[in-house]
Protein backbone atom coordinates (compact mmCIF):
# COMPACT_ATOMS: atom_id res chain seq x y z
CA UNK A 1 110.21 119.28 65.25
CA UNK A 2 109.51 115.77 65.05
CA UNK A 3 111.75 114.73 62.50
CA UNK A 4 114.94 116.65 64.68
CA UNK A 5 113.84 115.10 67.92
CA UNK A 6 113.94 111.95 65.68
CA UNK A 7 117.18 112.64 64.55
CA UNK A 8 118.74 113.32 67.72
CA UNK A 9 117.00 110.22 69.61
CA UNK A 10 118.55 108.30 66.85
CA UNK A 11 121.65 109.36 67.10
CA UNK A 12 122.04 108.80 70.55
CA UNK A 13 120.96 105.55 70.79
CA UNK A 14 122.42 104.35 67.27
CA UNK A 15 125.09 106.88 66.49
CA UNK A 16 123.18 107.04 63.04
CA UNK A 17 120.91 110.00 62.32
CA UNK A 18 119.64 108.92 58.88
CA UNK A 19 116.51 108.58 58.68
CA UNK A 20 113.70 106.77 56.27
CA UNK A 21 110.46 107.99 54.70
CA UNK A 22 108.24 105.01 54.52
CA UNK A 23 104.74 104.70 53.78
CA UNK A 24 102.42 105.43 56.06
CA UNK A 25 99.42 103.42 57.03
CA UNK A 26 96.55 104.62 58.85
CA UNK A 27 95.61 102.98 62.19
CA UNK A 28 97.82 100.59 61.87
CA UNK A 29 98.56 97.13 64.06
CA UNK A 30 101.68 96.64 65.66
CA UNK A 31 101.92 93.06 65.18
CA UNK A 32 105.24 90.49 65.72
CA UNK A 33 106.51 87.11 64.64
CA UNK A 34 108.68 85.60 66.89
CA UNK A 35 111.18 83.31 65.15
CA UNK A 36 113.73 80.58 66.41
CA UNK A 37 116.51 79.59 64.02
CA UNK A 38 119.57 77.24 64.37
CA UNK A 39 122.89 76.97 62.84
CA UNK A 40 121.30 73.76 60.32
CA UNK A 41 119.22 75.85 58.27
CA UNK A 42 116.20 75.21 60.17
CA UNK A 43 113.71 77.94 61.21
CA UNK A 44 110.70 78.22 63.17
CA UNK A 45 107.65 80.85 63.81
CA UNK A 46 106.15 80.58 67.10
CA UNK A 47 103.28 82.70 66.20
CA UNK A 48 102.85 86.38 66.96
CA UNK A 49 101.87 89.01 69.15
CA UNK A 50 99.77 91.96 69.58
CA UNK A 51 101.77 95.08 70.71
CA UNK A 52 99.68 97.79 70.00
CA UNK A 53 98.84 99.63 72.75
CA UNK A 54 101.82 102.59 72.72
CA UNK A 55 103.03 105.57 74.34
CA UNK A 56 105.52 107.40 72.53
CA UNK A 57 106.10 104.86 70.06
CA UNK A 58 107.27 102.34 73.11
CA UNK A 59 104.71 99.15 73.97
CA UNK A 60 102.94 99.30 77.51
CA UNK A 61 100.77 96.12 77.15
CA UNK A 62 101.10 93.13 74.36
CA UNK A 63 99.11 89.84 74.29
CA UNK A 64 99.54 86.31 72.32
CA UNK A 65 98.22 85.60 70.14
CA UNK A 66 96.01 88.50 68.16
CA UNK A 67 92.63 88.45 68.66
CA UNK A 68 92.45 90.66 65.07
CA UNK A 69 94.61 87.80 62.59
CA UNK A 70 93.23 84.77 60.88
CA UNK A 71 94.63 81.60 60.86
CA UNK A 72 96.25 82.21 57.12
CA UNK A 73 97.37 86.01 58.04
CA UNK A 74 99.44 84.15 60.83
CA UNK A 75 100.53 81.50 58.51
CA UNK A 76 101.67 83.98 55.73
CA UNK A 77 103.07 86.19 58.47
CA UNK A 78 105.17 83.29 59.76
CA UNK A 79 105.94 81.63 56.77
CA UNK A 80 107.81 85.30 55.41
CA UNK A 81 109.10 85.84 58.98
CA UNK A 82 111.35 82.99 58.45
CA UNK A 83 112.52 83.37 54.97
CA UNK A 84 114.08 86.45 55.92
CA UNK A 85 115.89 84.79 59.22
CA UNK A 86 117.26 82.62 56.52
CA UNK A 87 118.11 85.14 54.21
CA UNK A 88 120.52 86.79 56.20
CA UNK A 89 121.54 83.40 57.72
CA UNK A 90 120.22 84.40 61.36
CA UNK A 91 120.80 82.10 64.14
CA UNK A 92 119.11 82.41 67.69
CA UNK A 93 115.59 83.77 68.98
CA UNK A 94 114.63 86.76 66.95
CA UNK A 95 111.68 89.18 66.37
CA UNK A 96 109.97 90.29 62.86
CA UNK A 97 107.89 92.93 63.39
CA UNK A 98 105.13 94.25 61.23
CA UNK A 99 102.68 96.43 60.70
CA UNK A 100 99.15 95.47 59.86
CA UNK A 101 96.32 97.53 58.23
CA UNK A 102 92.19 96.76 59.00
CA UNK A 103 92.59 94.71 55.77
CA UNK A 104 95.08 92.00 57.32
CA UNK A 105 97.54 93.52 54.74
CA UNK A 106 100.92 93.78 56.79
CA UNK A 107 104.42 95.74 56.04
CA UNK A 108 107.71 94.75 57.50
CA UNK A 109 108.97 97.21 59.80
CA UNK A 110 112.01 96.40 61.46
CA UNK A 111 113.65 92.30 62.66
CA UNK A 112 115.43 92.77 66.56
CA UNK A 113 117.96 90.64 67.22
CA UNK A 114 117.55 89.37 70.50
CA UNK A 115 115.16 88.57 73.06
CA UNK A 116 112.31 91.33 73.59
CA UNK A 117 110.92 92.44 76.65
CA UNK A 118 107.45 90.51 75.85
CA UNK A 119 109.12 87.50 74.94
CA UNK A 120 107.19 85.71 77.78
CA UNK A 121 103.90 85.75 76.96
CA UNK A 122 105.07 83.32 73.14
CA UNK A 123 106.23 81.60 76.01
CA UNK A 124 102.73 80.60 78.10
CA UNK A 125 100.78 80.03 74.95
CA UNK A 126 103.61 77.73 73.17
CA UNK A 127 105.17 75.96 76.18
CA UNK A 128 108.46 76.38 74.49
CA UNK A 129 111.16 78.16 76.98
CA UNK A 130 113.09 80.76 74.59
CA UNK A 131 115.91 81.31 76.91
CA UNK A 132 116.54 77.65 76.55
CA UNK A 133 116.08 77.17 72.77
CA UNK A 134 118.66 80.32 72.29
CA UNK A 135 121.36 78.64 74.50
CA UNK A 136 120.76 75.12 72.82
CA UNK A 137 121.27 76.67 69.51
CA UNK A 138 124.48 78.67 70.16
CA UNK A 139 126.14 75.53 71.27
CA UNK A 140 125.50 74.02 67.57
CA UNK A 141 122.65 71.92 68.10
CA UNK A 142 119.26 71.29 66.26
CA UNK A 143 115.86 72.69 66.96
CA UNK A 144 113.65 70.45 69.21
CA UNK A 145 111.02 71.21 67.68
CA UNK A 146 108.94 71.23 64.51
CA UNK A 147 106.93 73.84 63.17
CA UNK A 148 103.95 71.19 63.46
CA UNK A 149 104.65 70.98 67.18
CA UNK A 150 103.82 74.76 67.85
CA UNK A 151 100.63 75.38 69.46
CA UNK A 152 98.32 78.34 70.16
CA UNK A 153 97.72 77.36 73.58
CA UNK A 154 95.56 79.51 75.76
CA UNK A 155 95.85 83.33 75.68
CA UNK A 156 98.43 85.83 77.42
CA UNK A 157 98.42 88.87 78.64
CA UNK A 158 101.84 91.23 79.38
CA UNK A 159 101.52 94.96 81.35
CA UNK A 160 104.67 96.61 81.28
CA UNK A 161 105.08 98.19 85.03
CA UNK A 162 107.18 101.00 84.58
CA UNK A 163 107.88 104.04 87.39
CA UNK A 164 105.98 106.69 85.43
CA UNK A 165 103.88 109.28 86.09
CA UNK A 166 100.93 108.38 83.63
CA UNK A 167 99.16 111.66 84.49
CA UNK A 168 101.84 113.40 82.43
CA UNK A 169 101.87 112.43 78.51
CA UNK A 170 100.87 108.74 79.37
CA UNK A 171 104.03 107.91 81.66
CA UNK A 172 106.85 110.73 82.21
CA UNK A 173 109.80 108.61 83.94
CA UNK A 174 110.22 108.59 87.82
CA UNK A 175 112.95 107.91 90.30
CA UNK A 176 112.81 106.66 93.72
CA UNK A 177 113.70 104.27 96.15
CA UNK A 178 111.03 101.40 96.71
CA UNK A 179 109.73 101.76 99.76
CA UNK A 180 107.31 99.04 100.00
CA UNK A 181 107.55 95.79 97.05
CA UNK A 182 105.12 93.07 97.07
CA UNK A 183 104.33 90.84 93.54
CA UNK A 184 101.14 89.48 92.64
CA UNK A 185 102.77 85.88 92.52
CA UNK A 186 99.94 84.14 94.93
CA UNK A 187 97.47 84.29 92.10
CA UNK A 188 97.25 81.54 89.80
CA UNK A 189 98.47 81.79 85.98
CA UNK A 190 100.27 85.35 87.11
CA UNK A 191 104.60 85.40 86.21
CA UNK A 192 106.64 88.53 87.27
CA UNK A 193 109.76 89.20 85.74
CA UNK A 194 112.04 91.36 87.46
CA UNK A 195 115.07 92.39 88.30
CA UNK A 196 114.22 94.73 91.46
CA UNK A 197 113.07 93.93 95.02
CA UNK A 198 111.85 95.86 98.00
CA UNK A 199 114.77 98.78 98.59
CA UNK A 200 115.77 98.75 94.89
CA UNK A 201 116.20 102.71 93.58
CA UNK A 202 115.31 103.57 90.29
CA UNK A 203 117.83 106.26 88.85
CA UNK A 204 117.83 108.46 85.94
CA UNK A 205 120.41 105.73 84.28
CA UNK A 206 118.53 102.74 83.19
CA UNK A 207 114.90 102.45 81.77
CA UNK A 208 112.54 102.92 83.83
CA UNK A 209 110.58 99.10 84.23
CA UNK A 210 109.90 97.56 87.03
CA UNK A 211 108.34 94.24 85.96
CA UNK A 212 107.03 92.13 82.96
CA UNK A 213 103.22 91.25 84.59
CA UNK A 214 101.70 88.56 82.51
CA UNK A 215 98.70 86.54 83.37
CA UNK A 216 97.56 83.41 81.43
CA UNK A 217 94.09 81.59 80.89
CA UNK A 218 92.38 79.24 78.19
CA UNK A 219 91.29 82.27 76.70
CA UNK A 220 91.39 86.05 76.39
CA UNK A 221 88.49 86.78 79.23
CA UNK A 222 90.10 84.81 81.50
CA UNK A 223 93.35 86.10 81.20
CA UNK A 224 92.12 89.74 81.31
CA UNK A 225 90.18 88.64 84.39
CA UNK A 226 93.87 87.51 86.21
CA UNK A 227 95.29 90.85 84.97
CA UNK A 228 92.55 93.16 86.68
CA UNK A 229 93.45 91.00 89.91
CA UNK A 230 96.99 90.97 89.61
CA UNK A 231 97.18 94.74 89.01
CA UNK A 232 94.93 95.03 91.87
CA UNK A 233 97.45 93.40 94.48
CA UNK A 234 100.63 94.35 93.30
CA UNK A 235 101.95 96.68 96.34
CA UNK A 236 104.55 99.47 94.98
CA UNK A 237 105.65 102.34 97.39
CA UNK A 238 108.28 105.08 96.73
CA UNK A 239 107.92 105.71 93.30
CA UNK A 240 105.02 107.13 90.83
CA UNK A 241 103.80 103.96 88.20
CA UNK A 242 101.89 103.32 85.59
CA UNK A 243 99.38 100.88 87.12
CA UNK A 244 96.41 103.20 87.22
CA UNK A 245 96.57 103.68 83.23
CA UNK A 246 97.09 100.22 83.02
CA UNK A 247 94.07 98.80 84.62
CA UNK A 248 92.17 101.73 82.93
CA UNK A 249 93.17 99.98 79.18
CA UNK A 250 92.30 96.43 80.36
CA UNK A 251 88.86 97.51 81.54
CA UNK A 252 88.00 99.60 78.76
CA UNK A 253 85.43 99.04 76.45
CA UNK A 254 87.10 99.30 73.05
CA UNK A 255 90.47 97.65 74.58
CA UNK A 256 88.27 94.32 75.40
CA UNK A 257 86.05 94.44 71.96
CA UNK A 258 89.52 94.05 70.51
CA UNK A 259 88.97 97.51 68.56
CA UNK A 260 92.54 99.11 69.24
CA UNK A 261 95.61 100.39 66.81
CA UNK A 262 98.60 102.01 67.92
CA UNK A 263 96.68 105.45 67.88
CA UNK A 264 94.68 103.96 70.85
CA UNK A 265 95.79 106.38 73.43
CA UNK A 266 95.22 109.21 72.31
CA UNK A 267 91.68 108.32 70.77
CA UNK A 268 90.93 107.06 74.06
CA UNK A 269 92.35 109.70 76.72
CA UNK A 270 92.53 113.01 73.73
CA UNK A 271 93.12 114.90 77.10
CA UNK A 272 95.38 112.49 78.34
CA UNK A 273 94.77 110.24 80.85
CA UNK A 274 92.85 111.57 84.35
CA UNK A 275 92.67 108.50 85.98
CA UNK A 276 89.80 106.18 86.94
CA UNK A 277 86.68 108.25 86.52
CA UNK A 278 83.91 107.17 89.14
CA UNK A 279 80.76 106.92 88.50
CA UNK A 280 77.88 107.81 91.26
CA UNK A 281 77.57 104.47 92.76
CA UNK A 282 80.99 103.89 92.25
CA UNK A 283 81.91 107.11 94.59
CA UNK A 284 78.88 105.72 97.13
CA UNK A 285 80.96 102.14 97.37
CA UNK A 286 84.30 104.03 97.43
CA UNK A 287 83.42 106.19 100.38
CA UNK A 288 81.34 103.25 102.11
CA UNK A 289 84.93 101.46 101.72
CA UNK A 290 86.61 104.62 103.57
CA UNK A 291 83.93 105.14 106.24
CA UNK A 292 84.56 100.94 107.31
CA UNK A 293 88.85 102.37 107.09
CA UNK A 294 87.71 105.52 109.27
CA UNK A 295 86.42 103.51 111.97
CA UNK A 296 88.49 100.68 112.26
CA UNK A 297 91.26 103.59 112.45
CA UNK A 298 89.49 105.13 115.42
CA UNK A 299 89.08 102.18 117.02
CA UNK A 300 92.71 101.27 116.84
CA UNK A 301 93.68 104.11 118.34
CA UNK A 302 91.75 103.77 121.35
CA UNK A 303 93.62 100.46 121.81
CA UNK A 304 96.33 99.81 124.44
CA UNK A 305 98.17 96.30 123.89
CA UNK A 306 99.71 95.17 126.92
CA UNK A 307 99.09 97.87 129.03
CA UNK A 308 96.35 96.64 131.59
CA UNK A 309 97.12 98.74 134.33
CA UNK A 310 95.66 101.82 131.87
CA UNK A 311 91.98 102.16 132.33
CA UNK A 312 89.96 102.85 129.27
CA UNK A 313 86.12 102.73 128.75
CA UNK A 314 84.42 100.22 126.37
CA UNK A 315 83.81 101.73 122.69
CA UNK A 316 79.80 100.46 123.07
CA UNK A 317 79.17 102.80 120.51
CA UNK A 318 77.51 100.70 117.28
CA UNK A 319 76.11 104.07 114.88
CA UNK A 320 77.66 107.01 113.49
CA UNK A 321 77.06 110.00 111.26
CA UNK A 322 79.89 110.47 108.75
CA UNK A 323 81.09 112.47 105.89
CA UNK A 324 83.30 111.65 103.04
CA UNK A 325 85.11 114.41 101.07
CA UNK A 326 86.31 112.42 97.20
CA UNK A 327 86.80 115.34 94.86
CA UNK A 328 85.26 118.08 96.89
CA UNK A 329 82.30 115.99 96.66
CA UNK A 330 80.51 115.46 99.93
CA UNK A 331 78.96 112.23 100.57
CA UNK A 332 77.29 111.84 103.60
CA UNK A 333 76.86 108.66 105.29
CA UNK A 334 74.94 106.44 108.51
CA UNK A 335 76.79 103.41 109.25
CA UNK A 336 76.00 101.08 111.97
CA UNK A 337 77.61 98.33 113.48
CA UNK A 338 76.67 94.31 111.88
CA UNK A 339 78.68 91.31 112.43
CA UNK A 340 81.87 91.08 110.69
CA UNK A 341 81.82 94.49 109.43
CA UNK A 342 80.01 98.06 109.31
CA UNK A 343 76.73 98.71 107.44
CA UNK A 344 77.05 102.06 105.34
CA UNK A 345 73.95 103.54 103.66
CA UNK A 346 74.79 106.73 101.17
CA UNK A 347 71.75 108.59 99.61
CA UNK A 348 69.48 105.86 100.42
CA UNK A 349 72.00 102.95 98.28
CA UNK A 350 72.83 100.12 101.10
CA UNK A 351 76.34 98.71 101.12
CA UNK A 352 77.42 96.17 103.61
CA UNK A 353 81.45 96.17 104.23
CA UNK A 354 83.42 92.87 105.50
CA UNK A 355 86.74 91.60 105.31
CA UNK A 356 90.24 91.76 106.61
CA UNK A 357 90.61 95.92 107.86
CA UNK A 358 94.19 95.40 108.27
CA UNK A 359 96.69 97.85 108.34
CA UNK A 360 99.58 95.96 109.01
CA UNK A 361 99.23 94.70 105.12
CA UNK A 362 99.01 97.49 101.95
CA UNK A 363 96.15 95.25 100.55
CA UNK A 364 92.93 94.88 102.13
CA UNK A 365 91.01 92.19 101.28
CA UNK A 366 87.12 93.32 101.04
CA UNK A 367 83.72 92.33 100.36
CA UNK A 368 80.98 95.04 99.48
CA UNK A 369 77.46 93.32 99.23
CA UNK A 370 79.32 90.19 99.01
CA UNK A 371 81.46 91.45 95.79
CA UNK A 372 85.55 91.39 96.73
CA UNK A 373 87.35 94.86 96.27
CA UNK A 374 90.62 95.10 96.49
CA UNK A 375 91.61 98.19 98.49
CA UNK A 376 95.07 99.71 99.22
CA UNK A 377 95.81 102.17 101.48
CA UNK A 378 98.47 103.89 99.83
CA UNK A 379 98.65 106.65 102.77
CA UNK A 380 97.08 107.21 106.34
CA UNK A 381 97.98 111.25 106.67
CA UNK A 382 95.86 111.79 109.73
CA UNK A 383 92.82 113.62 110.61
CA UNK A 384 90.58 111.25 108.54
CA UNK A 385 92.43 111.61 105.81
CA UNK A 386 93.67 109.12 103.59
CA UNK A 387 95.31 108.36 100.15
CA UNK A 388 93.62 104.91 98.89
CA UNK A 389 93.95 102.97 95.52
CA UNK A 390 90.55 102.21 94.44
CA UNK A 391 89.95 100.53 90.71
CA UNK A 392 93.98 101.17 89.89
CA UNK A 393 94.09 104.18 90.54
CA UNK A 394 94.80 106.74 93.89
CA UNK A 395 91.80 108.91 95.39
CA UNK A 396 92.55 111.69 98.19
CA UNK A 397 89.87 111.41 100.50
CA UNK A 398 88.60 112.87 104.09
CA UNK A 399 86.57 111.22 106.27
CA UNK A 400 84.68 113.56 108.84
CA UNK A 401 82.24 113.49 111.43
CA UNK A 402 79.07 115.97 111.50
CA UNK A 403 80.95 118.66 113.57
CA UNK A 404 84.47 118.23 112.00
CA UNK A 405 82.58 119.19 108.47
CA UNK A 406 80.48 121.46 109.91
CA UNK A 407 83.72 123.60 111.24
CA UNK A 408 85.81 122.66 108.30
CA UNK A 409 83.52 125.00 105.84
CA UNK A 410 85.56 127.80 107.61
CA UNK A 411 88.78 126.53 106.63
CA UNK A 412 90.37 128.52 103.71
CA UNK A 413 91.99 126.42 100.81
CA UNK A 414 95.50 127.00 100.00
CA UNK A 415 95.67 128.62 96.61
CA UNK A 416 97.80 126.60 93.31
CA UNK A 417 100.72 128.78 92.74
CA UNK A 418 101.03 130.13 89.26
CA UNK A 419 103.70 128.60 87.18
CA UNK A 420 103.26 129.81 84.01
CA UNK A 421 106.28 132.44 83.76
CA UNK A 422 108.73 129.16 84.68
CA UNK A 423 109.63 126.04 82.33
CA UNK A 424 109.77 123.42 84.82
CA UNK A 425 111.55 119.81 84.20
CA UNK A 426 108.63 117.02 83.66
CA UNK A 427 111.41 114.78 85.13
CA UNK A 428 115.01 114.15 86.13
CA UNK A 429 117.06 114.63 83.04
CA UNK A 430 120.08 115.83 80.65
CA UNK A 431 119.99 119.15 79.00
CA UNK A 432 120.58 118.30 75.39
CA UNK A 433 120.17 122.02 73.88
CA UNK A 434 118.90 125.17 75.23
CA UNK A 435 117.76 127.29 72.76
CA UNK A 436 116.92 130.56 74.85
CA UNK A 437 118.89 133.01 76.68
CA UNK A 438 118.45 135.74 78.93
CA UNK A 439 116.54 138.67 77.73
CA UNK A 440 114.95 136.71 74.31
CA UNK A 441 111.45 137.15 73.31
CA UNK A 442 109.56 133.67 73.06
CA UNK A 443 106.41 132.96 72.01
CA UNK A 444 103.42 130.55 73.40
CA UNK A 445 104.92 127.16 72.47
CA UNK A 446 108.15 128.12 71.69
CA UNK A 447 110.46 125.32 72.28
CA UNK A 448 113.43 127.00 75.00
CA UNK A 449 115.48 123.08 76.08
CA UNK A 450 115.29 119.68 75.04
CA UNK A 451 115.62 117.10 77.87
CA UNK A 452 116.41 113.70 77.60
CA UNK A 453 115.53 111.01 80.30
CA UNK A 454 115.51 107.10 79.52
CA UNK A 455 116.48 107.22 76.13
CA UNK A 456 113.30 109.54 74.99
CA UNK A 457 113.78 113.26 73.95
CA UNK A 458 111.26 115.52 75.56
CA UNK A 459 111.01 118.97 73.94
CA UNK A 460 110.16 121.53 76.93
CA UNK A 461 108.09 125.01 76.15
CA UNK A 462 107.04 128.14 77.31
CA UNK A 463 103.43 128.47 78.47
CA UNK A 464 103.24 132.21 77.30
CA UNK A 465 104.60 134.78 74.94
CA UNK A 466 107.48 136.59 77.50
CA UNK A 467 110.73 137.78 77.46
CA UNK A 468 113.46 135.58 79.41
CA UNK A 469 114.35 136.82 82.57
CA UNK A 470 116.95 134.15 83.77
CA UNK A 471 118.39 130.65 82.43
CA UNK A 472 119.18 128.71 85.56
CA UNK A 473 120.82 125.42 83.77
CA UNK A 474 122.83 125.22 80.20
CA UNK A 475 123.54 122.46 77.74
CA UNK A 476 124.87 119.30 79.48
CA UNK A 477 123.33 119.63 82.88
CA UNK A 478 121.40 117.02 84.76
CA UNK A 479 117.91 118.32 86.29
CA UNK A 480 115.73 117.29 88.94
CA UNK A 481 111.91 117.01 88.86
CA UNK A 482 110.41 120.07 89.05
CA UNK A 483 113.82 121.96 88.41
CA UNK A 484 113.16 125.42 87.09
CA UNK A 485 115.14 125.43 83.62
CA UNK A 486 113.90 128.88 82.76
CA UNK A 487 112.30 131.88 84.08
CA UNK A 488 109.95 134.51 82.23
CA UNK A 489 109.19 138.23 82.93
């Protein structure tokens, strides 16, 4: 199955369906050299980056330089990098990409062409502006530089922001119009490159990035440090991303050890990714957080700007008894009223809330016990109920008073519907092949369409063994999300 999806992927992007049986290399690096050559004969390396951390064979974050090669793996890498730019008389910015086993021994793998999408990160730790160099040398002149004059410089760190589900095989494309847009570009050492602004749609036609995130410091801590902030405060409304799995990677343990290959996701997540997963004073400070939202919210409410001929009575009320819902957990909470904030205590933990409880901005600005948190309020859906993005990644919770829960035990929950008789689409799409037709056995598994969004083939299966009761779509057709392809009896 692999191989034909491999084929077919090829094909359509390429128009060539050969493929290559190369040696294979277990837990490998993805590591690249990225090369400047002119029209003179002269070539440089401008050292490399780490681009391991994959989903379906596609980057999602890179840094520069490595922290896993040595200062003579570099050299060697470099050194080869250009000697085969000058074999085939290359001129421009290029890439030479390898692949690198836990010896340091690397294998070519493939040399693009162009510009890459992580380009700017060679370009924080070398000082040397690529787009520039490229133009310079198509007009026939020499290299600026030297190979002497190339520095490792700092460290830098790129997320790709893409509008994907991440809950669904590490990032299934989404489309959209952005509702809400706002950049992390007030923090210090943080670049965005993008090509979209607040209103933008992303279709089913073009890949799915949003932005090139990359943070810089004088080394890799720092720079992960920027990222966890810049991640934090970038606003995005409309669309489904990929944020929450990728503050999850740059906080986890292995990730900032270093210890990663491109099998990292799945070794990691091996039941995909879930999200952020909280632990118990984690949950105490998250609901703390949404019982200081709760009553700022209440107290709103009971505002009237401009209106003094409306009487209203004084909230002189400074204590409450309050219950948060995260996860059908209940946490129950006394807060009281303190200067410049509420004070929450949860299962005898104390937390003291401040800041800016805003919701004319996304971002809210917090302190907890005098540590900032970074809080978004993604959705305010009434009732004391609220969507907010907590650590990267989006929490449903309710916020009650002791009555409200007492009466809400009563309330039935509205039951999942079963899908397993329909093959649903993951996300818009083309129908490259269906396989199935009505009144066909198929077992559990059983591949029935192939759909291909964003230049990736996704092979779509039944659930259960069945017999086909209807085909809704055929070869060629373009699908929405949650489209039902086919139906079983």
């Amino acid at each position: 199955q692999a191989f034909r999806l491999s084929q077919e992927e090829a094909k359509s992007s390429f128009g060539d369906d050969r493929m290559l049986i190369e040696k294979y290399i277990e837990n490998p690096r993805h590591i690249e050299i990225q090369v400047l050559c002119d029209k003179h004969g002269n070539s440089l390396w401008l050292n490399e980056r780490e681009c391991s951390i994959q989903r379906r064979n596609q980057k999602v974050i890179e840094e520069a330089p490595s922290i896993f090669l040595d200062p003579e793996t570099r050299r060697a890498m470099g050194e080869q990098a250009c000697r085969l730019a000058e074999a085939v008389g290359y001129d421009s910015a290029g890439t030479v990409e390898f692949l690198v086993d836990k010896n340091r021994h690397f294998y070519f793998l493939e040399m693009n062409t162009r510009l890459q999408v992580e380009h700017p990160i060679t370009e924080m730790i070398t000082g040397v502006d690529l787009v520039h160099q490229m133009l310079r040398v198509a007009k026939g002149h020499h290299l600026l530089h030297q190979q002497p004059d190339i520095p490792v410089d700092g460290w830098a760190i790129e997320c790709r922001v893409y509008a994907e589900d991440p809950y669904k095989n590490f990032g299934m494309p989404s489309i959209g119009r952005l509702s809400r847009y706002v950049e992390p570009t007030h923090l210090e050492n943080t670049r965005c490159d993008s090509g979209i602004m607040e209103g933008s749609e992303i279709s089913i036609f073009y890949d799915p990035m949003i932005c090139k995130l990359v943070t810089y410091g004088r080394d890799r801590t720092s720079a992960l440090s920027t990222m966890v902030k810049a991640l934090d405060s970038y606003v995005i409304k409309g669309v489904t991303h990929n944020i929450p799995l990728l503050r999850d990677i740059i906080t986890e343990d292995r990730f900032v050890r270093g210890d990663i290959s491109t099998n990292y996701l799945p070794e990691v997540f091996p039941d995909g990714f879930k999200g952020k997963q909280l632990s118990v004073r984690e949950n105490e400070e998250l609901s703390a957080l949404a019982c200081a939202v709760y009553l700022k919210d209440q107290q709103r409410s009971r505002n009237f700007i401009n209106q003094n001929r409306i009487p209203h009575v004084r909230d002189t009320k400074t204590s409450w008894s309050l219950n948060v819902l995260i996860n059908k957990v209940r946490f129950h909470a006394k807060v009281s009223r303190i200067p410049d904030g509420y004070k929450v205590v949860i299962a005898g933990d104390v937390f003291e809330v401040k800041g800016n409880l805003s919701f004319i901005s996304p971002l809210m600005d917090l302190t907890i016990n005098g540590e900032q948190r970074l809080l978004q309020l993604s959705q305010r859906l009434g009732g004391g109920r609220y969507d907010v993005r907590y650590y990267g990644t989006v929490y449903p919770l309710t916020v009650m008073d002791d009555t409200a829960y007492h009466l809400s035990q009563y309330m039935l929950e509205k039951r999942e519907p079963d899908t397993s008789s329909l093959v649903l689409a993951p996300m818009p799409g083309v129908l490259k092949s269906v396989t199935v037709g009505a009144g066909d056995m198929v077992a559990e598994h059983q591949e029935v369409c192939v759909l291909e969004a964003m230049k990736m083939q996704n092979s779509l299966v039944s659930a259960k063994i069945g017999k086909v009761k209807k085909v809704n779509y055929k070869m060629g057709d373009t699908v929405n999300e949650g489209d039902v392809i086919v139906v079983l009896e």
